[in-house]
N, C-alpha and C. Protein backbone atom coordinates (compact mmCIF):
# COMPACT_ATOMS: atom_id res chain seq x y z
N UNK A 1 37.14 -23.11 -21.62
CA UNK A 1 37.02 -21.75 -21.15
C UNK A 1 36.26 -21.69 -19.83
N UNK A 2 35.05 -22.61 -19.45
CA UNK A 2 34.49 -22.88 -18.38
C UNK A 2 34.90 -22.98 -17.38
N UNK A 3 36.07 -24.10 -17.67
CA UNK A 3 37.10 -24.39 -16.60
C UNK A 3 38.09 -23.41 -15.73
N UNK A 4 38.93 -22.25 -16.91
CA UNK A 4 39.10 -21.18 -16.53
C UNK A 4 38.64 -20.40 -15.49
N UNK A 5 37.31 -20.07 -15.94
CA UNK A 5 36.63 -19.06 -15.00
C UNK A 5 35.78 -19.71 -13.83
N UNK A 6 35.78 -20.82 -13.73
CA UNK A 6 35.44 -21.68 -12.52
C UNK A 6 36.86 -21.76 -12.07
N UNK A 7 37.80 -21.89 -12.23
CA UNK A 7 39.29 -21.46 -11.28
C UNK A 7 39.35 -20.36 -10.75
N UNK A 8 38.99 -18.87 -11.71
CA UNK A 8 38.94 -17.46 -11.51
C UNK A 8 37.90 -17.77 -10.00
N UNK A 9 36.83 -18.14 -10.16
CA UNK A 9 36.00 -17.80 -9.01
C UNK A 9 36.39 -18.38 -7.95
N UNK A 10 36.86 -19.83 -7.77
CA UNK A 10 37.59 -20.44 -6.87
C UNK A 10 38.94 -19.42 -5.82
N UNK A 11 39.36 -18.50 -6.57
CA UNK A 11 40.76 -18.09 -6.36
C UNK A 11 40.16 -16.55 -6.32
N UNK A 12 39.59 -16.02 -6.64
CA UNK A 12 39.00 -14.77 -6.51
C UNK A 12 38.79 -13.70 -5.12
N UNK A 13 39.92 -13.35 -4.82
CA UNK A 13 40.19 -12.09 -3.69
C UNK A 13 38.67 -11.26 -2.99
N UNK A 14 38.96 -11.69 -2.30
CA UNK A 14 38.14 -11.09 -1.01
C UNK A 14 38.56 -9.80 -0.12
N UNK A 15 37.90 -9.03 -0.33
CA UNK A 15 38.48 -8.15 0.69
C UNK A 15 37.63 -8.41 2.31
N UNK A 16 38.30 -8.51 3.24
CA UNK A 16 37.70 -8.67 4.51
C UNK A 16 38.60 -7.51 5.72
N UNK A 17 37.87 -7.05 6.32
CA UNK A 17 38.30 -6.66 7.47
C UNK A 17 39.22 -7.25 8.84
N UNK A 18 39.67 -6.93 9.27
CA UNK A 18 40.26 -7.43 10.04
C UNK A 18 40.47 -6.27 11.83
N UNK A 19 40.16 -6.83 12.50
CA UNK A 19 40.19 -5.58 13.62
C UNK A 19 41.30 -5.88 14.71
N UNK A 20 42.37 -4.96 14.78
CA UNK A 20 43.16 -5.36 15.90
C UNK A 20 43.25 -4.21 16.95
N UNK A 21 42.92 -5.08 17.91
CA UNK A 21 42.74 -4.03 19.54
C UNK A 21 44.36 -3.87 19.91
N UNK A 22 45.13 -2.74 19.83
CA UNK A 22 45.89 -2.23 20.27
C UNK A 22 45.89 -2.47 22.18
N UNK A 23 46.98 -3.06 22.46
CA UNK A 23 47.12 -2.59 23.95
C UNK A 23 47.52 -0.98 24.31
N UNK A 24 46.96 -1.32 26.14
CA UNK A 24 46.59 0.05 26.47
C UNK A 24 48.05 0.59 26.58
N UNK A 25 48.42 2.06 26.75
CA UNK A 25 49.94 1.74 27.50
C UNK A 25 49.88 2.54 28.36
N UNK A 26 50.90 2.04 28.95
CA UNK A 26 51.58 2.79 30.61
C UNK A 26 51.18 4.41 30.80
N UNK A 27 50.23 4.47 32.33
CA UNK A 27 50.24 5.82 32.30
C UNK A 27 51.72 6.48 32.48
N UNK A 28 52.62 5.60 32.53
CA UNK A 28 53.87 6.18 32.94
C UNK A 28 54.90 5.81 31.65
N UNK A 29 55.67 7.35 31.69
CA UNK A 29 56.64 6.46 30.76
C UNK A 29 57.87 5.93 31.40
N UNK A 30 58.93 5.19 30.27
CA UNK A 30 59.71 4.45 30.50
C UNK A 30 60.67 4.81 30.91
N UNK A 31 61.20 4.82 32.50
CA UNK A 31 62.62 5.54 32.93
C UNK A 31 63.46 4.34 33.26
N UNK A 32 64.51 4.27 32.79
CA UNK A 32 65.58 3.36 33.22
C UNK A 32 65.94 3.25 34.84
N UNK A 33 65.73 4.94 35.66
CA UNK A 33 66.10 4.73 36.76
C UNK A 33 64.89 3.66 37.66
N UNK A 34 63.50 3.80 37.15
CA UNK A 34 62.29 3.21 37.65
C UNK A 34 63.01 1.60 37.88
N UNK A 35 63.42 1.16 36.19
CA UNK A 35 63.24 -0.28 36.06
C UNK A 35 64.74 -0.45 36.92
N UNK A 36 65.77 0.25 37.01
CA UNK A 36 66.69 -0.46 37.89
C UNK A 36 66.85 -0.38 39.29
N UNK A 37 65.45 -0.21 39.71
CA UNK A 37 64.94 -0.36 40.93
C UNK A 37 64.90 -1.37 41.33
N UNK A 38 64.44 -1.90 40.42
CA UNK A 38 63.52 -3.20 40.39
C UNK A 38 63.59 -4.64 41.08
N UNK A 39 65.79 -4.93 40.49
CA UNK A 39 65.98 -6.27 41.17
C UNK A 39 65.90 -6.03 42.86
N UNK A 40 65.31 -4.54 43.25
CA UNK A 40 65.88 -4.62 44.69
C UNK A 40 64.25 -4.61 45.48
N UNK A 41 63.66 -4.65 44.96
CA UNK A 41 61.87 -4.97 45.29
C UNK A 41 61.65 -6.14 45.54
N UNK A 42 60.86 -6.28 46.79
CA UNK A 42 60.69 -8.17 47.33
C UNK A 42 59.97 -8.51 46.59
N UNK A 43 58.86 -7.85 46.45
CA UNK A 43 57.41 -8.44 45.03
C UNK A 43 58.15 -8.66 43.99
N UNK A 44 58.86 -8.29 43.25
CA UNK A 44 59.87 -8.69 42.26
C UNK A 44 60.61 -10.09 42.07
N UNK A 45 61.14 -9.85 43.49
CA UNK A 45 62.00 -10.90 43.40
C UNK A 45 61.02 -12.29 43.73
N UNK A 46 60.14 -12.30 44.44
CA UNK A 46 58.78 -13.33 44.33
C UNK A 46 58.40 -12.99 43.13
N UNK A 47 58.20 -12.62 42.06
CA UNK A 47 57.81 -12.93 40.89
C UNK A 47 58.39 -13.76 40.13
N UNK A 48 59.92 -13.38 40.72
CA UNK A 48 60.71 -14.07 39.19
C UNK A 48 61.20 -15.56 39.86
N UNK A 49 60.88 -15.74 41.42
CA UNK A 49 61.20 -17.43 42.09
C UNK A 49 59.91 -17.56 41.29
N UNK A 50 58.49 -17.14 41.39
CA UNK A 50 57.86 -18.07 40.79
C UNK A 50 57.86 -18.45 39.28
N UNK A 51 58.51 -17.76 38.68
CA UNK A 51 58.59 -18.04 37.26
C UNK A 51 59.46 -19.48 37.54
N UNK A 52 60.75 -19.13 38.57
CA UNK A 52 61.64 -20.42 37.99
C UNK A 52 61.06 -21.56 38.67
N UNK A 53 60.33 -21.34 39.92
CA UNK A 53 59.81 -22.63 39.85
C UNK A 53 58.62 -23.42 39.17
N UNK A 54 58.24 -22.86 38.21
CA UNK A 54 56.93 -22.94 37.05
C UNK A 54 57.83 -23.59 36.16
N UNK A 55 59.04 -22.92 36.00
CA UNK A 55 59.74 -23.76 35.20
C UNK A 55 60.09 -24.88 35.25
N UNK A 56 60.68 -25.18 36.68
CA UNK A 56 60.84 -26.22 37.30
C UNK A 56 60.13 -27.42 37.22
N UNK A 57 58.82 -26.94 37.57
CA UNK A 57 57.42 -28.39 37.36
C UNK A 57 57.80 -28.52 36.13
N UNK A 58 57.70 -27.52 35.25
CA UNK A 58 57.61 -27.97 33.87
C UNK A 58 58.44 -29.10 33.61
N UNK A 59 59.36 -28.65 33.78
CA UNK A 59 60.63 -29.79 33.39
C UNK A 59 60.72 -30.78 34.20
N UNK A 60 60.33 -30.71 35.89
CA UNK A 60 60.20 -31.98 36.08
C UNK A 60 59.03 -33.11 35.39
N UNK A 61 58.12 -32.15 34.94
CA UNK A 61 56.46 -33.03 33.84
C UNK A 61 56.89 -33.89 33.47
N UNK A 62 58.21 -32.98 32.16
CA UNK A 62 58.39 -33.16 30.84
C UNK A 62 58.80 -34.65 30.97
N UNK A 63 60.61 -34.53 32.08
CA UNK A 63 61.23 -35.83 32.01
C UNK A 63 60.63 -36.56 33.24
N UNK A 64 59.67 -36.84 33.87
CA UNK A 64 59.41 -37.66 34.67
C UNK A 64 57.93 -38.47 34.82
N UNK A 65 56.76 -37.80 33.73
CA UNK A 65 55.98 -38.83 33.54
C UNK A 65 55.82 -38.79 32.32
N UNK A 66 54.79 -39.98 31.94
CA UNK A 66 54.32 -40.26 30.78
C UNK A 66 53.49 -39.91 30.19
N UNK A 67 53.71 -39.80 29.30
CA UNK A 67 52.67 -38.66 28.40
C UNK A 67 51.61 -39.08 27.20
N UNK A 68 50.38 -38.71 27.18
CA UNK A 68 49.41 -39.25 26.48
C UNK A 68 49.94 -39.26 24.90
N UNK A 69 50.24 -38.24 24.23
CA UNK A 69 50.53 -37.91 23.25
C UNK A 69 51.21 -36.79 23.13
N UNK A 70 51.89 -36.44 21.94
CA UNK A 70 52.80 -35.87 21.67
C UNK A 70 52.50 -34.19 21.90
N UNK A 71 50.99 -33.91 21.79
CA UNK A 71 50.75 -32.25 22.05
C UNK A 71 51.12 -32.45 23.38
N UNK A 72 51.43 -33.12 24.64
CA UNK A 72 51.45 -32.52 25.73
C UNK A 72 52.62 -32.45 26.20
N UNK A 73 53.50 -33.29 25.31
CA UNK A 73 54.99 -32.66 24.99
C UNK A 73 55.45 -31.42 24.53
N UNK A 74 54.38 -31.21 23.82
CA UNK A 74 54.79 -30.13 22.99
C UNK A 74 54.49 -28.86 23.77
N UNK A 75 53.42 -29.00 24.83
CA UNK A 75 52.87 -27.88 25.52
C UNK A 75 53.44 -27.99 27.13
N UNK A 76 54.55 -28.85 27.40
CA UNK A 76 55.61 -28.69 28.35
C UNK A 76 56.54 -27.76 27.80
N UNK A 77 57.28 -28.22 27.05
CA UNK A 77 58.18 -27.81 26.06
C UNK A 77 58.15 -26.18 25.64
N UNK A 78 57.12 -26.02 25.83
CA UNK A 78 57.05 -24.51 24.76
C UNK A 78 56.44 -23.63 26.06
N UNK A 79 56.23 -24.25 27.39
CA UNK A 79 56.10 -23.93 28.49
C UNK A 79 57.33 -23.52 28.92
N UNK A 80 58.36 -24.20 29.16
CA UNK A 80 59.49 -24.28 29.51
C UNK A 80 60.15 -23.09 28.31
N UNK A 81 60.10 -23.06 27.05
CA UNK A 81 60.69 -22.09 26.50
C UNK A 81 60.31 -20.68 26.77
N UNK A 82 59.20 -20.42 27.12
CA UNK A 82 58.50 -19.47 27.32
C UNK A 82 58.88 -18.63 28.99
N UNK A 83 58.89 -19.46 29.79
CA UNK A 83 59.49 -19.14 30.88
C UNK A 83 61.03 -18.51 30.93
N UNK A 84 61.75 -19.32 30.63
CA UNK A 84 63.36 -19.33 30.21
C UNK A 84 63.52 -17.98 29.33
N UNK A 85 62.74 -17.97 28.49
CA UNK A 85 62.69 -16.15 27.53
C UNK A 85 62.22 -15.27 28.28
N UNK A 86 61.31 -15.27 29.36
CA UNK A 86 60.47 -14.03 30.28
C UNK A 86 61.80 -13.85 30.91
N UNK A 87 62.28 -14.96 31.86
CA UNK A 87 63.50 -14.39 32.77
C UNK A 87 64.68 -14.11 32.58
N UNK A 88 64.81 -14.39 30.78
CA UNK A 88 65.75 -13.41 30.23
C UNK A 88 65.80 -12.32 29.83
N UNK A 89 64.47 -12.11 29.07
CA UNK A 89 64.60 -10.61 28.83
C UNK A 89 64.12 -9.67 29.97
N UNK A 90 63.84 -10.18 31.16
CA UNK A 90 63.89 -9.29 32.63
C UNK A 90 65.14 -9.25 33.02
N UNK A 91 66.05 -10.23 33.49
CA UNK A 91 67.27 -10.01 33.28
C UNK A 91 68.32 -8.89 32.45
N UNK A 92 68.05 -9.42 31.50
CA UNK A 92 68.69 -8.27 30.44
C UNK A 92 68.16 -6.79 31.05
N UNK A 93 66.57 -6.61 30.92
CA UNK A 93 66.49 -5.28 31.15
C UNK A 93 66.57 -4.94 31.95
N UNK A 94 66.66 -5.46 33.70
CA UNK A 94 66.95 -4.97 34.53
C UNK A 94 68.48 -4.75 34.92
N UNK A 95 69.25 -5.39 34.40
CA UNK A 95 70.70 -5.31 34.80
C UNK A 95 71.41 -4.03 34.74
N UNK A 96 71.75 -2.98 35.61
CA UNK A 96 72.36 -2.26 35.51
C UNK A 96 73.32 -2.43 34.04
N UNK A 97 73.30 -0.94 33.40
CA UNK A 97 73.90 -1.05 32.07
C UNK A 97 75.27 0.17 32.61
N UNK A 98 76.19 -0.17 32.43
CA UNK A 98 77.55 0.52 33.02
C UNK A 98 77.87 1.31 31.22
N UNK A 99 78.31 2.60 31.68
CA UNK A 99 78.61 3.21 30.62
C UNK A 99 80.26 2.96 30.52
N UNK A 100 80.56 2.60 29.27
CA UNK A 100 81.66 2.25 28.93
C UNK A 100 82.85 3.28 29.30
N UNK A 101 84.24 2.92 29.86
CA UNK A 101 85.13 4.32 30.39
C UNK A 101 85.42 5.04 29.63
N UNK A 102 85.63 6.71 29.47
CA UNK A 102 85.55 7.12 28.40
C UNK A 102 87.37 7.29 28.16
N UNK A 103 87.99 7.14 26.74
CA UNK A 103 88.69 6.82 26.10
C UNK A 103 89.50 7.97 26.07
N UNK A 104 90.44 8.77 27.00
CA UNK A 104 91.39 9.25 26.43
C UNK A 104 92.76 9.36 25.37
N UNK A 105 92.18 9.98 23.80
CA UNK A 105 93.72 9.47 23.01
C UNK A 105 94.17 11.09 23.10
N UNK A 106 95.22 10.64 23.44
CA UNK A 106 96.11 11.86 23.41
C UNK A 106 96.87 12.09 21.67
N UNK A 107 97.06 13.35 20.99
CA UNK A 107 97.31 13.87 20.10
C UNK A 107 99.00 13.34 19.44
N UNK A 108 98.98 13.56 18.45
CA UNK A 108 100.36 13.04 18.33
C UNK A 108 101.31 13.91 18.39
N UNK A 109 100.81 15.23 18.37
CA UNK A 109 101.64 16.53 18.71
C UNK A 109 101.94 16.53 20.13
N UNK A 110 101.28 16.10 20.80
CA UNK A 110 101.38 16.15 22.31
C UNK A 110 102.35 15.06 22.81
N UNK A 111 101.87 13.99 21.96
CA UNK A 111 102.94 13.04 22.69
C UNK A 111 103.99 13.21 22.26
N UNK A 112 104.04 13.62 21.18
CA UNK A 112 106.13 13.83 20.33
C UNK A 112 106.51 14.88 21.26
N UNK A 113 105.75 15.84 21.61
CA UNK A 113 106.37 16.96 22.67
C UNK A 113 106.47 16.53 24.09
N UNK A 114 106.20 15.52 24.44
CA UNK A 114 106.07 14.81 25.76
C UNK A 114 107.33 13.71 25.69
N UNK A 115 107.62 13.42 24.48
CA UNK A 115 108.96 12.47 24.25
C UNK A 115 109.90 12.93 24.25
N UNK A 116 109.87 14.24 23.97
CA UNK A 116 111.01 15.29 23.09
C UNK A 116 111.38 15.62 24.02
N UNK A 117 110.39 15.88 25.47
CA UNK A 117 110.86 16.67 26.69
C UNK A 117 111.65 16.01 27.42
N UNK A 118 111.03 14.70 27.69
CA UNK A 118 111.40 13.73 28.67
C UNK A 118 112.63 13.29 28.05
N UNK A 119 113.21 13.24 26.33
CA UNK A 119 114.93 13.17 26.27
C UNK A 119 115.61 14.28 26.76
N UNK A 120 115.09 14.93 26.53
CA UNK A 120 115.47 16.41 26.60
C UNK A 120 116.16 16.73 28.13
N UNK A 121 115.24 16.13 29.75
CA UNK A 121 115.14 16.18 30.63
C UNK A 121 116.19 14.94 31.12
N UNK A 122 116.47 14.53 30.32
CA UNK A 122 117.26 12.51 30.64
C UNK A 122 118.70 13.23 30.54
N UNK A 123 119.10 14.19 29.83
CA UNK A 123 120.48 14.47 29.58
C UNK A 123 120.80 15.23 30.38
């Protein structure tokens, strides 16, 4: 029975706090016309050469020297993934989004009367 309740205490729930700092947000809100400004801004476009060439070292690190151990593989690597995901999902969100053409279907009353005419007009 000892044993029991020396497990119970071992395993016995804690309540603890935990505090998470919320980021601040944008005094501005989010306009699509703002962000598809964007690819046409020089500071921009120097942001995102330096991403790819960050990437670049990376990958030249990775395959061109030798490496102490395996974390510093691992912290090329996840360098390189990390980069490659930023300048995609900037990509994505900056790309002009084209609204799809809108779809005229014409009625089937309309078109049988549009068939009907045009035999109609043939004779």
């Amino acid at each position: 029975m000892k044993l029991i309740e020396w497990f119970r205490s071992l395993f016995k729930p804690e309540a603890k706090i935990l505090v998470v700092e919320l980021p601040t947000r944008s005094p501005f809100p989010y306009d699509e016309k703002i962000v598809e400004t964007l690819p046409s801004h020089p500071g921009f476009l120097m942001l995102l050469d330096r991403l790819r060439n960050e990437q670049a070292v990376l990958l030249s690190a990775l395959r061109s020297t030798k490496h102490a151990d395996i974390r510093a593989v691992d912290n090329l690597q996840n360098g390189i993934y990390w980069t490659g995901y930023l300048e995609d999902t900037i990509n994505k969100i900056t790309v002009k989004r084209q609204k799809p053409p809108a779809v005229v279907v014409e009625s089937s009353i309309e078109a049988d009367f549009k068939r009907i005419l045009a035999q109609i007009s043939g004779v």
